[in-house]
N, C-alpha and C. Protein backbone atom coordinates (compact mmCIF):
# COMPACT_ATOMS: atom_id res chain seq x y z
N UNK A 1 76.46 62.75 111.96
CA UNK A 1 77.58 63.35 112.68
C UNK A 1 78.87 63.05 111.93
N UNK A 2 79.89 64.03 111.37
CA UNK A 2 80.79 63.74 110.73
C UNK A 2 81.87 63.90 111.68
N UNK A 3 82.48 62.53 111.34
CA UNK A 3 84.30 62.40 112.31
C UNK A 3 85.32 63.44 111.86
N UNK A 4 85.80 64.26 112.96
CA UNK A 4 87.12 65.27 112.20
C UNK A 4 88.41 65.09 113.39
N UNK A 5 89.23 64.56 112.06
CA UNK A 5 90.73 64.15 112.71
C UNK A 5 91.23 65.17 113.51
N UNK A 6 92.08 64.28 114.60
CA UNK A 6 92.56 65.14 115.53
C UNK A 6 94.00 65.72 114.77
N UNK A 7 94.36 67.02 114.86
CA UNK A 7 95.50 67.16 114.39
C UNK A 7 95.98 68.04 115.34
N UNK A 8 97.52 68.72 115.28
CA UNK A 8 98.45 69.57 116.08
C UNK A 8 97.59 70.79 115.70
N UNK A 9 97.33 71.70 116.31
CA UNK A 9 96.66 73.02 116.63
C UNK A 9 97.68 74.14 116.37
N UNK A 10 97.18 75.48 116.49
CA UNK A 10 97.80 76.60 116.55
C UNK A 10 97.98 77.02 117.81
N UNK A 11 98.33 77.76 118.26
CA UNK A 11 98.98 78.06 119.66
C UNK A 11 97.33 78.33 120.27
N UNK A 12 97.60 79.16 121.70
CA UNK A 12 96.45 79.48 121.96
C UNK A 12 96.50 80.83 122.63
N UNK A 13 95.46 81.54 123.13
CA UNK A 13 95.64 82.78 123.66
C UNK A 13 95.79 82.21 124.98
N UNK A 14 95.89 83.06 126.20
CA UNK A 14 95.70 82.39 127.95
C UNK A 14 94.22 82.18 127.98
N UNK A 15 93.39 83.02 127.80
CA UNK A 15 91.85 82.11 127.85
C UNK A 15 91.93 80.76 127.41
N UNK A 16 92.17 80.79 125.93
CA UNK A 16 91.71 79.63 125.42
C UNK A 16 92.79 78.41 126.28
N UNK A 17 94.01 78.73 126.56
CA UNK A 17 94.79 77.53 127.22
C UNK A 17 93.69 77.50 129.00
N UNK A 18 93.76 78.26 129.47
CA UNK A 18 92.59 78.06 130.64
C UNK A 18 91.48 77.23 130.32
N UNK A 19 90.59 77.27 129.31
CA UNK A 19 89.83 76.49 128.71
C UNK A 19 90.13 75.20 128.62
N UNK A 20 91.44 74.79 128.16
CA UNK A 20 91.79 73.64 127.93
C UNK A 20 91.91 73.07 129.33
N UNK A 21 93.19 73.67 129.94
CA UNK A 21 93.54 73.00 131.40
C UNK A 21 91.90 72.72 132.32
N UNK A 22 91.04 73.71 132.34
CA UNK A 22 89.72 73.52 132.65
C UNK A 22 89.11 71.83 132.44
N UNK A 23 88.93 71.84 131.12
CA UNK A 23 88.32 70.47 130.49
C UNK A 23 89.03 69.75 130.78
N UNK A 24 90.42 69.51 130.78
CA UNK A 24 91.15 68.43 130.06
C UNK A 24 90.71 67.78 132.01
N UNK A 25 91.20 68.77 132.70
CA UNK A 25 90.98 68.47 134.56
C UNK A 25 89.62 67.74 134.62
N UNK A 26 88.64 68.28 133.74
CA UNK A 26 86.83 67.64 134.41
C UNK A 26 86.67 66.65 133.31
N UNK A 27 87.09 66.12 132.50
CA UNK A 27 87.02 64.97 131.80
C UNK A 27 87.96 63.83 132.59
N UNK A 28 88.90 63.93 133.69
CA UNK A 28 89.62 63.64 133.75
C UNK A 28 88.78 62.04 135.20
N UNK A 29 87.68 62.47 135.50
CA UNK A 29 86.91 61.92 136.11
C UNK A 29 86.01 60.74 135.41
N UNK A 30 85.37 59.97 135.42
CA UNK A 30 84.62 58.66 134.69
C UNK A 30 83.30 59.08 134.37
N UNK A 31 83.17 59.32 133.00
CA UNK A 31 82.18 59.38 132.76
C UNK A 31 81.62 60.89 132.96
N UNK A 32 82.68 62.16 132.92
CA UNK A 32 82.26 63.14 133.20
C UNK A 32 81.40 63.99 131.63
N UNK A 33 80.52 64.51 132.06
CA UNK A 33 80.21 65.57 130.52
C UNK A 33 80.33 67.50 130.74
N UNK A 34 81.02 67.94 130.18
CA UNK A 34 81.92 69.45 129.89
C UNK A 34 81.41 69.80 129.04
N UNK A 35 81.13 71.31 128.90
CA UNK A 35 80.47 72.22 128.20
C UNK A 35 81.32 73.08 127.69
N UNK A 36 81.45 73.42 126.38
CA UNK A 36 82.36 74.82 126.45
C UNK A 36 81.71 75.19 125.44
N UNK A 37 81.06 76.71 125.82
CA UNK A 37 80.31 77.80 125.03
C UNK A 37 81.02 78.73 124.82
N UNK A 38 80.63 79.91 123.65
CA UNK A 38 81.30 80.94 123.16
C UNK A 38 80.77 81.73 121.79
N UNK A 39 80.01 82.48 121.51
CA UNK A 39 80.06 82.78 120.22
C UNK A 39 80.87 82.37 119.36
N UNK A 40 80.29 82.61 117.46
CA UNK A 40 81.08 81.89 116.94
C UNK A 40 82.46 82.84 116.47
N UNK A 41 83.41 82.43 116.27
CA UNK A 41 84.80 82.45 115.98
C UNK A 41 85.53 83.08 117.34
N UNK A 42 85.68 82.70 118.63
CA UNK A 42 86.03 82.62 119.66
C UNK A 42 87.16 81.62 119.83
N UNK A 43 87.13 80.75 118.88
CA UNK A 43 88.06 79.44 119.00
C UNK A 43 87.51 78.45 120.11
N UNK A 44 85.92 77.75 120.42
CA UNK A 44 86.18 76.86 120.36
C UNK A 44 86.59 75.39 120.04
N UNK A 45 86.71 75.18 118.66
CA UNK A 45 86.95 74.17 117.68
C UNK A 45 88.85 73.74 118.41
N UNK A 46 89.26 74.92 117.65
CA UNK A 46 90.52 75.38 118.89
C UNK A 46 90.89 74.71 119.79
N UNK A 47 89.73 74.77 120.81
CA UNK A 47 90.09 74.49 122.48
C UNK A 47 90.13 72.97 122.19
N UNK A 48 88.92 72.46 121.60
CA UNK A 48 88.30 70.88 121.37
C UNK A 48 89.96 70.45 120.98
N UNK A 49 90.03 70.85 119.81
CA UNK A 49 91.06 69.71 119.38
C UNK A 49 92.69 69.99 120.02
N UNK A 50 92.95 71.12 120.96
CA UNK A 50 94.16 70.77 121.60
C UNK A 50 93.87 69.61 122.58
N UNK A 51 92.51 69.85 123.24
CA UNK A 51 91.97 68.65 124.34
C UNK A 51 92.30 67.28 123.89
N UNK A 52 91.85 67.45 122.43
CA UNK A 52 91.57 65.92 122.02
C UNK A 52 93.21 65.51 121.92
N UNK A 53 93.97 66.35 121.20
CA UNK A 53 94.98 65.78 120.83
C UNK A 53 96.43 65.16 122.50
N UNK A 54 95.67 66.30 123.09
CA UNK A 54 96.46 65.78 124.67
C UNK A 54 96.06 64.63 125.42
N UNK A 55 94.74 64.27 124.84
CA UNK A 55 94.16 62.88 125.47
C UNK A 55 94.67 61.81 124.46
N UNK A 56 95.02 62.49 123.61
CA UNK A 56 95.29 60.74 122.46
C UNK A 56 96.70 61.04 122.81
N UNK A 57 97.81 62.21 123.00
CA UNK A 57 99.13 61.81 122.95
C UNK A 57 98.94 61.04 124.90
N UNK A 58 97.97 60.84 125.53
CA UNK A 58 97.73 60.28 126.57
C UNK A 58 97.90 58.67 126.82
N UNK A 59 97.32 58.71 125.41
CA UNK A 59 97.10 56.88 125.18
C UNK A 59 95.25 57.05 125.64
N UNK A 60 94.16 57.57 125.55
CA UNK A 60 92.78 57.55 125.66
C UNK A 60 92.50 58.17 123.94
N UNK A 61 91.46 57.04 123.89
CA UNK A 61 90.91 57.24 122.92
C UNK A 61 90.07 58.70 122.93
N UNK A 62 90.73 59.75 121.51
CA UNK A 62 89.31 60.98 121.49
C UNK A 62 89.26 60.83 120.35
N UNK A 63 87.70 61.18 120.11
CA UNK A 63 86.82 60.99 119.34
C UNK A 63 86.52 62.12 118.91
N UNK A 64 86.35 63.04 117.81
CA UNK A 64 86.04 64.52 117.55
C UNK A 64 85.27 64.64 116.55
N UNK A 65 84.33 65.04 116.72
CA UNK A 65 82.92 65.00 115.67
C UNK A 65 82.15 66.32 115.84
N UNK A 66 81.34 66.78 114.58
CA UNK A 66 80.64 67.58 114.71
C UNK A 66 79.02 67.19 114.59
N UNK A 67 77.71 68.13 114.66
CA UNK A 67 76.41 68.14 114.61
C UNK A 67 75.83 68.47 113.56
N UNK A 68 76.56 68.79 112.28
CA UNK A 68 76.30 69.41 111.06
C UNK A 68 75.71 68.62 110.28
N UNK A 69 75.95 67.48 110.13
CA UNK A 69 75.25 66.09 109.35
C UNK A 69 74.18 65.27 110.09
N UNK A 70 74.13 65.92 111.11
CA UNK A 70 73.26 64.97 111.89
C UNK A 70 73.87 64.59 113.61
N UNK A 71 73.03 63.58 113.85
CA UNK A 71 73.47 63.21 115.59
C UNK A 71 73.68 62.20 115.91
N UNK A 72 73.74 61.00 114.63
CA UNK A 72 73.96 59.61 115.36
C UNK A 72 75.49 59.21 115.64
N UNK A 73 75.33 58.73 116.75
CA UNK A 73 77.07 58.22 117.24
C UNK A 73 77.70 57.24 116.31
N UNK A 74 78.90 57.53 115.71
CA UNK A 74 79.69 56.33 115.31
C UNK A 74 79.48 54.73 115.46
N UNK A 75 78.82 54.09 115.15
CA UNK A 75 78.71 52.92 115.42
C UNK A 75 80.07 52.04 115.82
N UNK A 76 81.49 52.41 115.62
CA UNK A 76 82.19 51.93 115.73
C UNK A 76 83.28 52.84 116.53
N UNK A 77 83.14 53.73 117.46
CA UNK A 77 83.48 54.42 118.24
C UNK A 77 84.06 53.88 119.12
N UNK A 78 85.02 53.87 119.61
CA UNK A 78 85.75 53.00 121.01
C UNK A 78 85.18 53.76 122.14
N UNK A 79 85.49 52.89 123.36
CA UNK A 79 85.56 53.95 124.60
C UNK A 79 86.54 54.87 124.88
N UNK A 80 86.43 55.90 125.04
CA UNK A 80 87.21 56.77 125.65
C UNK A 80 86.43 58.44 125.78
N UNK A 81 86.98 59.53 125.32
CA UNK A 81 86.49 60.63 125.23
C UNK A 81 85.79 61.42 123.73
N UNK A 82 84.74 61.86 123.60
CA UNK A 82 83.55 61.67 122.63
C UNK A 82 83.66 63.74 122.52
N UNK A 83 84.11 64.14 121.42
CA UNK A 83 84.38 65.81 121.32
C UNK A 83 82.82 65.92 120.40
N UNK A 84 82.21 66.91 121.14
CA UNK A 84 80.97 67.04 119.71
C UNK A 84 80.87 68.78 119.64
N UNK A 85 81.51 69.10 118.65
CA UNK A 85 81.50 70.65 118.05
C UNK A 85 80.23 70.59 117.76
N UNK A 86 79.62 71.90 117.64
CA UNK A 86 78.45 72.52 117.35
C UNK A 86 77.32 72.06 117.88
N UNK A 87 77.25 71.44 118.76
CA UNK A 87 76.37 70.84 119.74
C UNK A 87 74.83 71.57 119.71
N UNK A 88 74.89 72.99 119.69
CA UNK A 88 73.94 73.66 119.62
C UNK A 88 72.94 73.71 118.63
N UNK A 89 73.47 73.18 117.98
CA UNK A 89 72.33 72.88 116.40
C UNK A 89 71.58 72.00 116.47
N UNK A 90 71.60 71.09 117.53
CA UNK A 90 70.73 69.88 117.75
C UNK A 90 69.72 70.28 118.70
N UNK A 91 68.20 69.59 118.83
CA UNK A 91 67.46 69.73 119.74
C UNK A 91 67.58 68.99 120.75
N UNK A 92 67.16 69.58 121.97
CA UNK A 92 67.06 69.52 123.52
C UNK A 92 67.09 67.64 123.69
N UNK A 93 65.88 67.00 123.18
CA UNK A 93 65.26 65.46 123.27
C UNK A 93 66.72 64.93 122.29
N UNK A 94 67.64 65.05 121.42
CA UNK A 94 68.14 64.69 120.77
C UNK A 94 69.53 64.67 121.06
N UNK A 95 69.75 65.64 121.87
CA UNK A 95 71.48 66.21 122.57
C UNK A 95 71.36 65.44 123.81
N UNK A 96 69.92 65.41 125.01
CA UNK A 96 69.73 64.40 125.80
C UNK A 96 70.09 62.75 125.26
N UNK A 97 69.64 62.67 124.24
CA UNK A 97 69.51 61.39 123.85
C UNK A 97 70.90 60.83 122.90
N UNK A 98 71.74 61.69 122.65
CA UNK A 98 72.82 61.31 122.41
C UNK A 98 73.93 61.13 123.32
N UNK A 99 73.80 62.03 124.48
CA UNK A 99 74.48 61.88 125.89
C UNK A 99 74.55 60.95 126.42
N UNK A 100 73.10 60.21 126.77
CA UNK A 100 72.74 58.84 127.06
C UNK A 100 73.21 58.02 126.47
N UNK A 101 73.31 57.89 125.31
CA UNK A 101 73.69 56.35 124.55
C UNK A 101 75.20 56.69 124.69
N UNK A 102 75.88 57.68 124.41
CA UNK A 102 77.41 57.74 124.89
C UNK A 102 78.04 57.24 126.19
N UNK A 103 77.32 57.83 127.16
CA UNK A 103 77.69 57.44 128.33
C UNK A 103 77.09 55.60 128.98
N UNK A 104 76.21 55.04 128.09
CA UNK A 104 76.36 53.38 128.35
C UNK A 104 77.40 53.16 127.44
N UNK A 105 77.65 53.40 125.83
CA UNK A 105 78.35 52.66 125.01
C UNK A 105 79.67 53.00 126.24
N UNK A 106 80.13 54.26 126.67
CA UNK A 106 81.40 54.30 127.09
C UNK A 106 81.37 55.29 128.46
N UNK A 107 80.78 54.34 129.93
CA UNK A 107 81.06 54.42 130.89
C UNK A 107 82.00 54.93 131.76
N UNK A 108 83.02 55.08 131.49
CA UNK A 108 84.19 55.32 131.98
C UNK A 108 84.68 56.12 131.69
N UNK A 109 84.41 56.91 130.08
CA UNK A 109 84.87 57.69 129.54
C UNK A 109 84.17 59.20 129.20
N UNK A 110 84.44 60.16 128.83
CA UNK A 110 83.94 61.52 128.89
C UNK A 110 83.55 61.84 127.81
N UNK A 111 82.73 62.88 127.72
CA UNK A 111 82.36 64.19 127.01
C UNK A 111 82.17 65.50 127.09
N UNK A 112 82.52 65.72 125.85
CA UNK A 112 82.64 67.50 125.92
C UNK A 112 81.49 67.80 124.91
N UNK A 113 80.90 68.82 125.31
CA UNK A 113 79.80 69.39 124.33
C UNK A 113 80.46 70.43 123.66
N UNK A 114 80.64 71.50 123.06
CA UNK A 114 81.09 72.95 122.46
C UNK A 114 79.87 73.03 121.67
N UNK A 115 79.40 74.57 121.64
CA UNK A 115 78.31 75.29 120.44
C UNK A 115 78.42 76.85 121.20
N UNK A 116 77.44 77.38 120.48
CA UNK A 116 77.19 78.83 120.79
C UNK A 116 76.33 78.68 121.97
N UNK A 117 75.64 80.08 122.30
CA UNK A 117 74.99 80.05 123.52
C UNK A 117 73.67 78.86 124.08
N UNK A 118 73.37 78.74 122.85
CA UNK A 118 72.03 77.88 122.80
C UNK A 118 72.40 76.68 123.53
N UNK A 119 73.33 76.45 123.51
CA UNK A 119 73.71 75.36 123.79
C UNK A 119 73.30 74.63 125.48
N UNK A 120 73.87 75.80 126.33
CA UNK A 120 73.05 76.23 127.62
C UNK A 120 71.65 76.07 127.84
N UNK A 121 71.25 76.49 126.75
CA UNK A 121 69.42 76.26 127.17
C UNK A 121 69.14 75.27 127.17
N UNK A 122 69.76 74.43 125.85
CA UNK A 122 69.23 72.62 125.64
C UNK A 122 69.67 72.15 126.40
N UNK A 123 70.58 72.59 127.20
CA UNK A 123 70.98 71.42 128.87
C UNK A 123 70.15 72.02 129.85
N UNK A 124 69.45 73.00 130.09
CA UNK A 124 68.65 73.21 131.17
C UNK A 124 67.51 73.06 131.05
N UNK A 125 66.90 72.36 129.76
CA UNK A 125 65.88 72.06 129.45
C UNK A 125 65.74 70.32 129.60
N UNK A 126 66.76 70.21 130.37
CA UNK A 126 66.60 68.44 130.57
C UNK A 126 67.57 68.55 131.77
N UNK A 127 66.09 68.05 132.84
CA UNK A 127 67.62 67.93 134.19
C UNK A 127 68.16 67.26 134.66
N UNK A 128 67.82 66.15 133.63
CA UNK A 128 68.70 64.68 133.96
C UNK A 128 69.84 65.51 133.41
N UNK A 129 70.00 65.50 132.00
CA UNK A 129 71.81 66.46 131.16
C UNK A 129 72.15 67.46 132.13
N UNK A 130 71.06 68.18 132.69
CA UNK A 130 71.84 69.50 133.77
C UNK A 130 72.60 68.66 134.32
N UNK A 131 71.97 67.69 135.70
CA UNK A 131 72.48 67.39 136.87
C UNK A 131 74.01 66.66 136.08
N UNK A 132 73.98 65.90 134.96
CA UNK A 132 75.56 64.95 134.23
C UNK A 132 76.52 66.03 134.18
N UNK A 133 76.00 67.57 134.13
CA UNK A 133 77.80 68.35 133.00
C UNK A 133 78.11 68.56 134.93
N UNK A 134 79.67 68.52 134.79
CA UNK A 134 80.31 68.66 136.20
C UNK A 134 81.06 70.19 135.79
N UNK A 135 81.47 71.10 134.61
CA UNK A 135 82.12 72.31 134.22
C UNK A 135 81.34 72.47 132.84
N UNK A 136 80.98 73.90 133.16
CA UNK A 136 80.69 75.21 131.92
C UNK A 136 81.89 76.05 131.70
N UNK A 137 82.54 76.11 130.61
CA UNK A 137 83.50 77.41 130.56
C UNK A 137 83.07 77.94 129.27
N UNK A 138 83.16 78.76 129.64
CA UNK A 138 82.83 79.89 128.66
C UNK A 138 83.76 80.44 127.76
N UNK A 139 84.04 80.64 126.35
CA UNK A 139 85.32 81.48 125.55
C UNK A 139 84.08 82.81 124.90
N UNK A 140 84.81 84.08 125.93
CA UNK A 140 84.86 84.82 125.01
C UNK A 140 85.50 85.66 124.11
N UNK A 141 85.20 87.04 123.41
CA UNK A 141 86.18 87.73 122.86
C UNK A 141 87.75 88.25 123.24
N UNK A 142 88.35 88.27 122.04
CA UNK A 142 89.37 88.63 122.97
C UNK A 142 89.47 90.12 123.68
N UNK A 143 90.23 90.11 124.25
CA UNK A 143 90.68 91.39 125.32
C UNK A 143 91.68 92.19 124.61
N UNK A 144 91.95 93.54 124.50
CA UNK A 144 92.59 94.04 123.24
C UNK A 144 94.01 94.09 123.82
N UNK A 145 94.94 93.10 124.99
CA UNK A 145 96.27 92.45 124.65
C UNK A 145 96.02 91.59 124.50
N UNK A 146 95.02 90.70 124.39
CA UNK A 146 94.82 89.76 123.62
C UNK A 146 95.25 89.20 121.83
N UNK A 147 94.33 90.58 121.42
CA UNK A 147 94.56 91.44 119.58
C UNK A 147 95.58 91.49 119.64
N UNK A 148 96.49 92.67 120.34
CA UNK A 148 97.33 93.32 120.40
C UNK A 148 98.36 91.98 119.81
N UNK A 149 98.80 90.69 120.89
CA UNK A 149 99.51 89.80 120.88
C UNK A 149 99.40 89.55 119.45
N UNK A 150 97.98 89.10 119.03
CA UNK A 150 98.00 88.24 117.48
C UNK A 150 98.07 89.29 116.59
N UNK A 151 97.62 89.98 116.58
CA UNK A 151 98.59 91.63 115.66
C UNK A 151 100.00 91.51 114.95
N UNK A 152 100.65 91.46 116.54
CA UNK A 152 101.81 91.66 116.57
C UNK A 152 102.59 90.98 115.10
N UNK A 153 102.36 89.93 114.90
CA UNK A 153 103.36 89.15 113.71
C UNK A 153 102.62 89.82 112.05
N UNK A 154 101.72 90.11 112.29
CA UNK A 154 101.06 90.54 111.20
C UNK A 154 101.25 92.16 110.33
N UNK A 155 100.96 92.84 111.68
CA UNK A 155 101.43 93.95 111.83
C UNK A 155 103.14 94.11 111.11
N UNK A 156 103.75 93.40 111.59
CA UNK A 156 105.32 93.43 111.95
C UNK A 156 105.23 93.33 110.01
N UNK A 157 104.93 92.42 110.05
CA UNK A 157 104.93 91.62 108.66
C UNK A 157 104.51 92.93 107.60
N UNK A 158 104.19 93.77 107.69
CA UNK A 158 103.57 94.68 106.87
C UNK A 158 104.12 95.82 107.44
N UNK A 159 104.99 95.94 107.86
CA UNK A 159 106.01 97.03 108.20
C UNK A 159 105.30 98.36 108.73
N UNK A 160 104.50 98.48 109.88
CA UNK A 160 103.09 98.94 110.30
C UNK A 160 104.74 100.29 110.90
N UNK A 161 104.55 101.49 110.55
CA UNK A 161 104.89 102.66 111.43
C UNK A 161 104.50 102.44 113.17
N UNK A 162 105.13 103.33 113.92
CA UNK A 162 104.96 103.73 114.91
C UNK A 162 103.86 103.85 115.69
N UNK A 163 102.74 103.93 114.57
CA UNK A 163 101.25 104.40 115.38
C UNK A 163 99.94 102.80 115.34
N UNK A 164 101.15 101.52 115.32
CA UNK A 164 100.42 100.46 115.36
C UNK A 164 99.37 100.19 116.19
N UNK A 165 99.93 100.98 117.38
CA UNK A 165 98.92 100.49 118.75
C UNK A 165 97.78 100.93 118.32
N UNK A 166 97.39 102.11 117.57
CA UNK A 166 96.34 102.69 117.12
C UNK A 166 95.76 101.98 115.97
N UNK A 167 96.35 101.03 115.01
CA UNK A 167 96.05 100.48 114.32
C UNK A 167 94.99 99.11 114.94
N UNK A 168 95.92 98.51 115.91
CA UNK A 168 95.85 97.59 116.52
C UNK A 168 94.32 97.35 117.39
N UNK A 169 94.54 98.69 117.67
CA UNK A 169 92.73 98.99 118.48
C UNK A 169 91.74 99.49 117.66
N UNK A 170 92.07 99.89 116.37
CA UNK A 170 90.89 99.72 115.20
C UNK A 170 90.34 98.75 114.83
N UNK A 171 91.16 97.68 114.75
CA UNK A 171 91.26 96.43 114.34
C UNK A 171 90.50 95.48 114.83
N UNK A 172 90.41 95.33 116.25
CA UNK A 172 90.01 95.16 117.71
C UNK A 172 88.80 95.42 118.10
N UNK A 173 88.41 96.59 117.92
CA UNK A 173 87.00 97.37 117.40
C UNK A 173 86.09 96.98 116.81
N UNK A 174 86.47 97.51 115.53
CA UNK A 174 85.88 96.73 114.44
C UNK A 174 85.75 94.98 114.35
N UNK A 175 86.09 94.06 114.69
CA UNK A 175 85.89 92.78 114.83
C UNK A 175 85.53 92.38 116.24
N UNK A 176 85.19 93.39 116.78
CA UNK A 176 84.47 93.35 118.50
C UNK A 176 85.19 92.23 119.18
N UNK A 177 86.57 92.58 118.96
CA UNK A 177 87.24 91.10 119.65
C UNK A 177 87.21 90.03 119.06
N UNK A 178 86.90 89.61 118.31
CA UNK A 178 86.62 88.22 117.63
C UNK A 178 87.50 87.58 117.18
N UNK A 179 87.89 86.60 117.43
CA UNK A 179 89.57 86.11 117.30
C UNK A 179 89.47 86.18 115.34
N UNK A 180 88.30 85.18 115.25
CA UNK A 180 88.55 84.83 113.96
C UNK A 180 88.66 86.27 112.80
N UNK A 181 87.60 87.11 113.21
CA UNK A 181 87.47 88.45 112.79
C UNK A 181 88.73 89.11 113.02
N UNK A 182 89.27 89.43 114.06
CA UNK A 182 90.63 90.03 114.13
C UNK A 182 91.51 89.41 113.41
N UNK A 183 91.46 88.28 113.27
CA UNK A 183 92.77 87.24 112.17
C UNK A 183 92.50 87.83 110.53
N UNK A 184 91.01 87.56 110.60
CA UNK A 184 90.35 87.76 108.90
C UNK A 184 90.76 89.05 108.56
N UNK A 185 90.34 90.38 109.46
CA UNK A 185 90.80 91.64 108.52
C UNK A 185 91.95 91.77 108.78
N UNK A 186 93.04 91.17 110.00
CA UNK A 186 94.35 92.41 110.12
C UNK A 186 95.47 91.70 108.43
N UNK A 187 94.44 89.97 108.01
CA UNK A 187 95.05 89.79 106.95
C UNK A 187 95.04 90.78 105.71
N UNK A 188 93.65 90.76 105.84
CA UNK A 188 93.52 91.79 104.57
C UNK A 188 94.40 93.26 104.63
N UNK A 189 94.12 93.60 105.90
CA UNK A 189 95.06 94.96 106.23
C UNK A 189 96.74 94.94 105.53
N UNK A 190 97.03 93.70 105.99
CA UNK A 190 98.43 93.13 105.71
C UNK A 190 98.45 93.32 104.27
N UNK A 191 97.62 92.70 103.67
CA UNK A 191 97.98 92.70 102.15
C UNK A 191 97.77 94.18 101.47
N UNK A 192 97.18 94.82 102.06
CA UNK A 192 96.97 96.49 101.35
C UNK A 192 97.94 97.38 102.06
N UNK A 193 98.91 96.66 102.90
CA UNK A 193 100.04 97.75 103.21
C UNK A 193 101.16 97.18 102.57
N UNK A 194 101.01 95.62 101.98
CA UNK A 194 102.01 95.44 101.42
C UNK A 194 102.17 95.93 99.80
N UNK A 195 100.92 96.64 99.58
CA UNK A 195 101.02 97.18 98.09
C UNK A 195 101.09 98.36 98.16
N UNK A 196 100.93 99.40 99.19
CA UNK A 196 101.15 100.69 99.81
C UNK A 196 102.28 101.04 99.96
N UNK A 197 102.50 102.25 99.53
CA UNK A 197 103.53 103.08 99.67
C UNK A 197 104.60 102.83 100.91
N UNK A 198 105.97 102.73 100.97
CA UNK A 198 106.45 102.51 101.97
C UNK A 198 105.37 101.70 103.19
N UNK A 199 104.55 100.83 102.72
CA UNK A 199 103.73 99.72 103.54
C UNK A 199 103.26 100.51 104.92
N UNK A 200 102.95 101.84 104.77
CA UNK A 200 102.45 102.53 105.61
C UNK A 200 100.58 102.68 105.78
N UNK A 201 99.83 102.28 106.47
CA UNK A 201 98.99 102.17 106.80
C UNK A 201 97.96 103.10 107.99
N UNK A 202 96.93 104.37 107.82
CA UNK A 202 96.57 104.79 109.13
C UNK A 202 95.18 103.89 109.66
N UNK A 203 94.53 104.25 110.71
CA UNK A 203 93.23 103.61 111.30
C UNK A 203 92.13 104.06 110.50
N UNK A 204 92.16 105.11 109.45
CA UNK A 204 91.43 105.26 108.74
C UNK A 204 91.81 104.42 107.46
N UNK A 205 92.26 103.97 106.70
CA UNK A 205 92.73 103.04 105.95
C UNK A 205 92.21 101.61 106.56
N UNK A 206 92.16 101.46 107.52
CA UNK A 206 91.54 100.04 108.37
C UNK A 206 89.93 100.54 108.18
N UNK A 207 89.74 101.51 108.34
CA UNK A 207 88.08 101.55 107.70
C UNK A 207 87.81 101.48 106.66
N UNK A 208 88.62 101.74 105.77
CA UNK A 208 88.20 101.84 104.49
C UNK A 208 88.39 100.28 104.57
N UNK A 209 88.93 99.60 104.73
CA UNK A 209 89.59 98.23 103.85
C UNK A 209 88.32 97.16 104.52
N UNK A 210 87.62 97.51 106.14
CA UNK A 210 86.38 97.20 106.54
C UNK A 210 85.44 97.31 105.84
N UNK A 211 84.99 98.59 105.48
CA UNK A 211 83.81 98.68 104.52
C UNK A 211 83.61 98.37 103.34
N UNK A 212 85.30 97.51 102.36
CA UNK A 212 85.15 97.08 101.83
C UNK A 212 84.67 95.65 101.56
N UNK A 213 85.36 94.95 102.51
CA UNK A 213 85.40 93.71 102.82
C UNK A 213 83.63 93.37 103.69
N UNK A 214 82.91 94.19 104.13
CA UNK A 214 82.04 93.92 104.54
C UNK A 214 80.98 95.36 104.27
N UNK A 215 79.74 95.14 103.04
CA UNK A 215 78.82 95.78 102.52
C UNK A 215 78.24 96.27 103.88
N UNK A 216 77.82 95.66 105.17
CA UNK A 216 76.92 95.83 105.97
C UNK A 216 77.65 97.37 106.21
N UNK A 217 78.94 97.34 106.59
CA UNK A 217 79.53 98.59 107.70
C UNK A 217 79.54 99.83 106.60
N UNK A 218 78.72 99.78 105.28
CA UNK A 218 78.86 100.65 104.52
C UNK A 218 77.73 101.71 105.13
């Protein structure tokens, strides 16, 4: 399990701040364990580390780790609140069994799980872990004023004509909501209107610059 520093975050959408106020409330109990699922690039990594960083400007120890290297706990972990990104990559007997040893090393203190959907199954496949999580929240895609909002500076930035909104819901489309996806192409978009003619851009130009950037949509 590799340790990842808590740092200051990027803003958030209203889901993802709901998300937070959600957790930050059900950790806020002894010894509680919180779930937050979402496909990937939804921002939960996001949600984790505004949590974490509001519990340490708290004075409680958070702890923020991922499942990518493995599952053993920090040997030198304090008590307090225990963040484990990607949770879902671990098996059922192993995500049980890391829950457990968290919650004796640190009694008093909480956890949050985050992964993709799977993540759900490996807690209902053990009903000791069911009966421990006290909140599931869910992050999904965004909602297209959602886009629209994170557009906006990007868009602006590339001197987008009149017919943005139309841009905006290509954009939106094509990355089926996906925060990270909507961030990834409206960049690229950005940079091919900034080499474009009077930085003018249509929704067909957002296809083309899709099918470049990704062989599949060819």
């Amino acid at each position: 399990m590799t340790r990842v520093q808590v740092e200051p975050a990027p803003s958030l959408t209203l889901t993802q701040q709901s998300a937070v106020a959600r957790l930050a409330y059900a950790i806020e109990s002894p010894g509680a364990v919180a779930l937050l699922c979402g496909p990937r690039g939804v921002g939960k990594t996001l949600v984790l580390t505004h949590v974490a960083a509001s519990r340490s400007r708290a004075g409680v120890a958070a702890l923020c780790c991922t499942t990518r290297d493995g599952v053993p706990l920090p040997a030198d972990a304090p008590e307090g609140i225990l963040f484990v990104d990607d949770a879902h990559l671990v098996e059922a007997g192993e995500l049980a069994a890391m829950v457990g040893t968290w919650r004796r090393r640190s009694p008093t203190g909480g956890l949050v799980l985050a992964g993709e959907g799977r993540l759900l199954t490996l807690v209902a496949r053990d009903e000791r872990l069911e009966q421990a999580v006290a909140l599931r929240a869910v992050l999904g895609p965004f909602t297209l004023a959602e886009s629209t909002a994170a557009l906006a500076p990007l868009l602006a930035a590339a001197r987008e004509p009149d017919h943005q909104m139309a841009l905006v819901r290509t954009i939106h489309e094509i990355a089926g909501g996906i925060p990270a996806e909507v961030a990834r192409l409206a960049s690229f978009v950005r940079d091919v209107a900034a080499a474009a003619p009077g930085g003018r851009l249509t929704p067909d130009d957002v296809e083309a610059v899709h099918r470049r950037l990704s062989p599949r949509a060819a």
